[in-house]
C-alpha atoms as a PDB file:
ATOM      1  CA  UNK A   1     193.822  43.388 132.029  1.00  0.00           C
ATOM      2  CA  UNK A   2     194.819  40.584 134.197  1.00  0.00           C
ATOM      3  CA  UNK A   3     194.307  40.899 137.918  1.00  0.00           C
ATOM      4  CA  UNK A   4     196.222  38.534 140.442  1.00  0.00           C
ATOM      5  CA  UNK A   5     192.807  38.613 142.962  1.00  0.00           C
ATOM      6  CA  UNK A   6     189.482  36.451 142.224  1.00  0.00           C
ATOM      7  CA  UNK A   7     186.539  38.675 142.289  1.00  0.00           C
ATOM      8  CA  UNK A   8     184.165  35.808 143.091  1.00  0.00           C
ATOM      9  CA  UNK A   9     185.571  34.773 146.010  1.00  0.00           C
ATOM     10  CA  UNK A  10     187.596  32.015 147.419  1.00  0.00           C
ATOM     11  CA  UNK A  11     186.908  29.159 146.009  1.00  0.00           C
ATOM     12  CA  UNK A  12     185.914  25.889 148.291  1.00  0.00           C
ATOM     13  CA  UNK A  13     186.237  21.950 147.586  1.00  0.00           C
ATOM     14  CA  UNK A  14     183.333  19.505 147.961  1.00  0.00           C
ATOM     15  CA  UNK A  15     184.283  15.946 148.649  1.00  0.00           C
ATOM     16  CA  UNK A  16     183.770  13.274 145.655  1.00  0.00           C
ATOM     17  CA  UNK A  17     181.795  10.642 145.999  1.00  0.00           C
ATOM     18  CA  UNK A  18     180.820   8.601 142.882  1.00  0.00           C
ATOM     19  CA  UNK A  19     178.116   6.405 142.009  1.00  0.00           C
ATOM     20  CA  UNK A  20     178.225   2.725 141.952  1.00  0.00           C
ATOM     21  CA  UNK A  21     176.384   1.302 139.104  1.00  0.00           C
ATOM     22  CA  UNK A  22     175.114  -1.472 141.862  1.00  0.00           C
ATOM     23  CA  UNK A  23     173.194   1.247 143.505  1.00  0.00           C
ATOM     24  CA  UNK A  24     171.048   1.871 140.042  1.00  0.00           C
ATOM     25  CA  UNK A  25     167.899   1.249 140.245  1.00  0.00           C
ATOM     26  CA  UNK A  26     164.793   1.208 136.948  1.00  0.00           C
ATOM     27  CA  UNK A  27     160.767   2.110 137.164  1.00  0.00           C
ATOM     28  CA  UNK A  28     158.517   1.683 134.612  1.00  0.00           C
ATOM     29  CA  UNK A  29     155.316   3.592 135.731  1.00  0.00           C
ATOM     30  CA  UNK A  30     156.155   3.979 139.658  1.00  0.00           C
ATOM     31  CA  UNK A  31     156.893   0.324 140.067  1.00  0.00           C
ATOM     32  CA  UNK A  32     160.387  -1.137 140.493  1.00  0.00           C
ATOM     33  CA  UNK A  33     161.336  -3.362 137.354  1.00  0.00           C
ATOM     34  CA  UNK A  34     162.473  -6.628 138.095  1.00  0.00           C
ATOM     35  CA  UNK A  35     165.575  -8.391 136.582  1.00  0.00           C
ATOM     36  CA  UNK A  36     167.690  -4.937 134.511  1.00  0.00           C
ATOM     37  CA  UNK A  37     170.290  -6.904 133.545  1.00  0.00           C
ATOM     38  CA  UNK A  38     171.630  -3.575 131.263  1.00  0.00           C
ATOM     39  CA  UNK A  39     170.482  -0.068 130.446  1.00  0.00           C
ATOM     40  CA  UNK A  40     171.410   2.601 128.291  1.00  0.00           C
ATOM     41  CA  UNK A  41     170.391   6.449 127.748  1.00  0.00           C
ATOM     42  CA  UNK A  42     171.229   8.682 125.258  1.00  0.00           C
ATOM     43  CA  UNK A  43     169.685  12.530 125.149  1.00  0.00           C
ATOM     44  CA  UNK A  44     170.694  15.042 122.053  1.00  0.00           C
ATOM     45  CA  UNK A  45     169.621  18.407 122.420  1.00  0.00           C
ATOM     46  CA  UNK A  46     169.701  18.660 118.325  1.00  0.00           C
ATOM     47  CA  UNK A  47     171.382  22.428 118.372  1.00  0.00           C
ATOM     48  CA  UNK A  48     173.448  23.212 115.529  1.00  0.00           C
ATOM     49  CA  UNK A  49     175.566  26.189 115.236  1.00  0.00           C
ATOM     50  CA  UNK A  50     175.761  28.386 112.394  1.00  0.00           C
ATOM     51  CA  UNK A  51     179.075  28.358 111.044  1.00  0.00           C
ATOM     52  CA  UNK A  52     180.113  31.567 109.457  1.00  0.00           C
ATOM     53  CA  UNK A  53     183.581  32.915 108.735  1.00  0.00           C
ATOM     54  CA  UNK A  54     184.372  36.068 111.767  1.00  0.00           C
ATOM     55  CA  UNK A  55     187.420  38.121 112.472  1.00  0.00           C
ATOM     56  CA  UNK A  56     186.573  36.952 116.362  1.00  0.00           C
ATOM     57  CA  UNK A  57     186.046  33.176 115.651  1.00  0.00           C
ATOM     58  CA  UNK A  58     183.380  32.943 117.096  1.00  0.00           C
ATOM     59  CA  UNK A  59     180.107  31.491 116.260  1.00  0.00           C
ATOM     60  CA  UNK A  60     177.722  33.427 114.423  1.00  0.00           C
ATOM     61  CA  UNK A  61     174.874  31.782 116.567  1.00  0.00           C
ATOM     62  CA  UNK A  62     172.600  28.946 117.533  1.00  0.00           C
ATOM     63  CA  UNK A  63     170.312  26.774 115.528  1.00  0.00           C
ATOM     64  CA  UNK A  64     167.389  24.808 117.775  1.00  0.00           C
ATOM     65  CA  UNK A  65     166.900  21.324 116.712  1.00  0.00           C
ATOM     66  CA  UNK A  66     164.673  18.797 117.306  1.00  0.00           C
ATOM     67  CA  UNK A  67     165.751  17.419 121.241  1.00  0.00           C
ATOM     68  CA  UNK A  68     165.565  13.136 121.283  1.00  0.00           C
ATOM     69  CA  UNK A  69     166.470  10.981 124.014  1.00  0.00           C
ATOM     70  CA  UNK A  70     166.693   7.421 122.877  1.00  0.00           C
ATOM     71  CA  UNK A  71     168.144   4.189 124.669  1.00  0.00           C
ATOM     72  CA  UNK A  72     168.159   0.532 125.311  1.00  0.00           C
ATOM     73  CA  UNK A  73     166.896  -2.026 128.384  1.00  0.00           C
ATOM     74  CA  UNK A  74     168.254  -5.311 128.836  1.00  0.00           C
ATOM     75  CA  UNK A  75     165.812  -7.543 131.236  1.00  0.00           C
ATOM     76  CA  UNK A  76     165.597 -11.113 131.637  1.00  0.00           C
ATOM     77  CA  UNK A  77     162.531 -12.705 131.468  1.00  0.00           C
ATOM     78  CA  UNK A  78     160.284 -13.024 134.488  1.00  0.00           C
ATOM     79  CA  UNK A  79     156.872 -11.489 132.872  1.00  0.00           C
ATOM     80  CA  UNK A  80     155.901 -10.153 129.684  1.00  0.00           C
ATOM     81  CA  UNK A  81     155.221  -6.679 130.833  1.00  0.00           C
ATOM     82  CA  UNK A  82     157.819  -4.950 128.787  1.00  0.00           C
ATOM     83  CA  UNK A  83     156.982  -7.447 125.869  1.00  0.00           C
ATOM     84  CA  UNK A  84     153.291  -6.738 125.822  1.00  0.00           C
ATOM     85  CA  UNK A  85     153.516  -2.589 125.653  1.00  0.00           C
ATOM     86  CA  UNK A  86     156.163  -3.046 122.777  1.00  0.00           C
ATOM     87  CA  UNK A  87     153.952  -5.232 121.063  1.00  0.00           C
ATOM     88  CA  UNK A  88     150.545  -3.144 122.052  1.00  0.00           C
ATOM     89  CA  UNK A  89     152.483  -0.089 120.916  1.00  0.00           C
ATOM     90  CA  UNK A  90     151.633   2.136 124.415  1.00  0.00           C
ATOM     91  CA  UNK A  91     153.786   4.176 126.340  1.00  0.00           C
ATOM     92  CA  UNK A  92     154.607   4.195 130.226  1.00  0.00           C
ATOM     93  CA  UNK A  93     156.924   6.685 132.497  1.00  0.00           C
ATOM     94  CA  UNK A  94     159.884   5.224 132.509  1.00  0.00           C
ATOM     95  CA  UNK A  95     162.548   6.459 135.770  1.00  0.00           C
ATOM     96  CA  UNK A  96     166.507   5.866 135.919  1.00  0.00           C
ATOM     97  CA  UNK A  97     167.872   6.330 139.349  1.00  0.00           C
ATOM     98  CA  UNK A  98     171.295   6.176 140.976  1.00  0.00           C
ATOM     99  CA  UNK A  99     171.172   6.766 144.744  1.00  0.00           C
ATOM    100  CA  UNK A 100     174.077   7.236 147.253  1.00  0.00           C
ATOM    101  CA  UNK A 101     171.555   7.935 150.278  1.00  0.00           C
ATOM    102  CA  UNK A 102     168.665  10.436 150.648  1.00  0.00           C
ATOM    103  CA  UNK A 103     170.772  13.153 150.247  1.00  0.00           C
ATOM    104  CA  UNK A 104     172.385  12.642 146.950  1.00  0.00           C
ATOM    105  CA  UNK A 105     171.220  10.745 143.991  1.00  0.00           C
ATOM    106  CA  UNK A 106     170.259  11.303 140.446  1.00  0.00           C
ATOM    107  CA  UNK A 107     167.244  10.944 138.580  1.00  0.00           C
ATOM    108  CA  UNK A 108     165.951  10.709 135.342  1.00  0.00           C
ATOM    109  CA  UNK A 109     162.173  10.217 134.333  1.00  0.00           C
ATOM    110  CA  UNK A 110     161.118   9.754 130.625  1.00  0.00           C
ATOM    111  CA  UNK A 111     157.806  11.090 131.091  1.00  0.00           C
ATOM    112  CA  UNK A 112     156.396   8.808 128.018  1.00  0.00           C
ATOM    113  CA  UNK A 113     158.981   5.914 126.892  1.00  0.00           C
ATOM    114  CA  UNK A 114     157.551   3.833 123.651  1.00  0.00           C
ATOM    115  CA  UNK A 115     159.600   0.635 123.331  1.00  0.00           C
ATOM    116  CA  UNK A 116     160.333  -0.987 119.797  1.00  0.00           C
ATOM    117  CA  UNK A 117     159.790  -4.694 119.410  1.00  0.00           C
ATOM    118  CA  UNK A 118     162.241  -6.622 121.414  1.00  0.00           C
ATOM    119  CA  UNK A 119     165.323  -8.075 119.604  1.00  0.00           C
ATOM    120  CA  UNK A 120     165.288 -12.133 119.826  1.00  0.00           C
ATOM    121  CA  UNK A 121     165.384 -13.578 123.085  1.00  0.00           C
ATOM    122  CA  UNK A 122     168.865 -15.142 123.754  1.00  0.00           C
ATOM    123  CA  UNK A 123     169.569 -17.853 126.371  1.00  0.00           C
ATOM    124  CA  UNK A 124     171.559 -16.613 129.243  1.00  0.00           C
ATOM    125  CA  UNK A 125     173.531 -18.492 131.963  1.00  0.00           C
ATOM    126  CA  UNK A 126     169.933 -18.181 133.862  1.00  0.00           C
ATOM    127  CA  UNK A 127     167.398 -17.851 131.491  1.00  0.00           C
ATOM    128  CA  UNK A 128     166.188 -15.934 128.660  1.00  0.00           C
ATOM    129  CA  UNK A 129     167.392 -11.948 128.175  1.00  0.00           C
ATOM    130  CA  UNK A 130     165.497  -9.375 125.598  1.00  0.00           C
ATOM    131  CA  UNK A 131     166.595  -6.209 125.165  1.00  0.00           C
ATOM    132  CA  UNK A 132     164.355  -3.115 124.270  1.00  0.00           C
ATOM    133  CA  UNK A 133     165.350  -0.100 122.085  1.00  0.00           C
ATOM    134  CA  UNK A 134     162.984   2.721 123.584  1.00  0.00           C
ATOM    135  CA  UNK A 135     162.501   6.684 122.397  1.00  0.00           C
ATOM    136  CA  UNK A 136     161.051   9.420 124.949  1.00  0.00           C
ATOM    137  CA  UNK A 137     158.486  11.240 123.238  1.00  0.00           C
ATOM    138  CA  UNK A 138     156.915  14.599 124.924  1.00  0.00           C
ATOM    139  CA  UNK A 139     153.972  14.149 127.431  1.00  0.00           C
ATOM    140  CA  UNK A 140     151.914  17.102 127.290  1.00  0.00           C
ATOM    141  CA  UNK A 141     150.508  16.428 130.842  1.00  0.00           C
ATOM    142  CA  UNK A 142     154.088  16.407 132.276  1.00  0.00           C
ATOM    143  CA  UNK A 143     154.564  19.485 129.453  1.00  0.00           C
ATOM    144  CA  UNK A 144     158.097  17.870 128.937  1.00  0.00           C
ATOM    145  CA  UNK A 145     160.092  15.289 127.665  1.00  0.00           C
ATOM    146  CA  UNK A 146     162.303  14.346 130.686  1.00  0.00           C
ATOM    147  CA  UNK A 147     162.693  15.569 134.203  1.00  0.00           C
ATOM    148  CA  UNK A 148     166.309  15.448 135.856  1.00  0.00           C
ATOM    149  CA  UNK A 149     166.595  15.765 139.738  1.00  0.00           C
ATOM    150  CA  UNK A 150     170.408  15.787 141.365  1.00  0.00           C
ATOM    151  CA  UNK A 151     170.580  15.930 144.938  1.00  0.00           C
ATOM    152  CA  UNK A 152     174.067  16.828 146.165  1.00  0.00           C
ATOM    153  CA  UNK A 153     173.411  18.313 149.520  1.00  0.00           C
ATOM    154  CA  UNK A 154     174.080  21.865 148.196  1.00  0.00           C
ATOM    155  CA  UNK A 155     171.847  24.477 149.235  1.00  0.00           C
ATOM    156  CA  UNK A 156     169.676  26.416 146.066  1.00  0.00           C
ATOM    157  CA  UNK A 157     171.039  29.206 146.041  1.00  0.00           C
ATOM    158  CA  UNK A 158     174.013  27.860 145.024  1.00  0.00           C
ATOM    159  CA  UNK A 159     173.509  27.005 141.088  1.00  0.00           C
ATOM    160  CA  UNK A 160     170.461  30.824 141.045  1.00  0.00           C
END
């Protein structure tokens, strides 16, 4: 049955405020890195749900998958650091950050980021550009994958 009152309460607006791409920012292990001329993130969870035929429609229930967060960086060329631990075949935290002020931001560490060989160097309008295909892979120090922080200036409680 259908009642005309909300039993959670009145419900309140918070005011929008977006994030500028400009106010991005990209660390590989703690340090800033210089000249991001593009990045791109992509995470999969890998569930799959079991689709069986119901009177309810609903679904029958939940397969767990394998979870992958792959991406790309785009950096022009002002060191090889990026180029060396594709080519050494290490891994390095890896930290994509938007920030409005200290209050709100996102951000989204790749506890262990392995980077595939870089794709030929192209010329740019000021110098060369690579860009980087990477994959997170689990760090069992960190005991996850990734780690995602948003700060919106709402109080705990509020999302328990």
């Amino acid at each position: 049955m259908r009642t005309v009152a909300t039993s959670g309460g009145t419900p309140t607006s918070a005011a929008y405020t977006a994030f500028n791409k400009a106010q991005g920012s990209i660390t590989r292990s703690g340090s800033a890195l210089a000249q991001v001329t593009g990045a791109r993130l992509t995470y999969a969870n890998g569930m799959e749900a079991v689709r069986t035929i119901r009177a309810d429609r609903r679904v029958e229930g939940v397969d767990p998958g394998i979870a992958r967060c792959t991406g790309q960086i785009t950096v022009r060329f002002v060191n090889t650091t990026l180029l060396a631990q594709a080519q050494a075949g290490t891994s390095a935290e890896s930290a994509l950050a938007f920030t409005i002020d200290a209050n709100r931001s996102l951000t989204i560490t790749l506890h262990e980021v392995n980077l595939a060989a870089a794709k030929t160097p192209i010329e740019g309008p000021a110098g060369l550009e690579a860009s980087f295909d990477f994959r997170a892979a689990f760090n069992a120090t960190a005991t996850r994958m990734m780690t995602a922080v948003l700060r919106n200036q709402q109080a705990g409680p509020e999302y328990t």
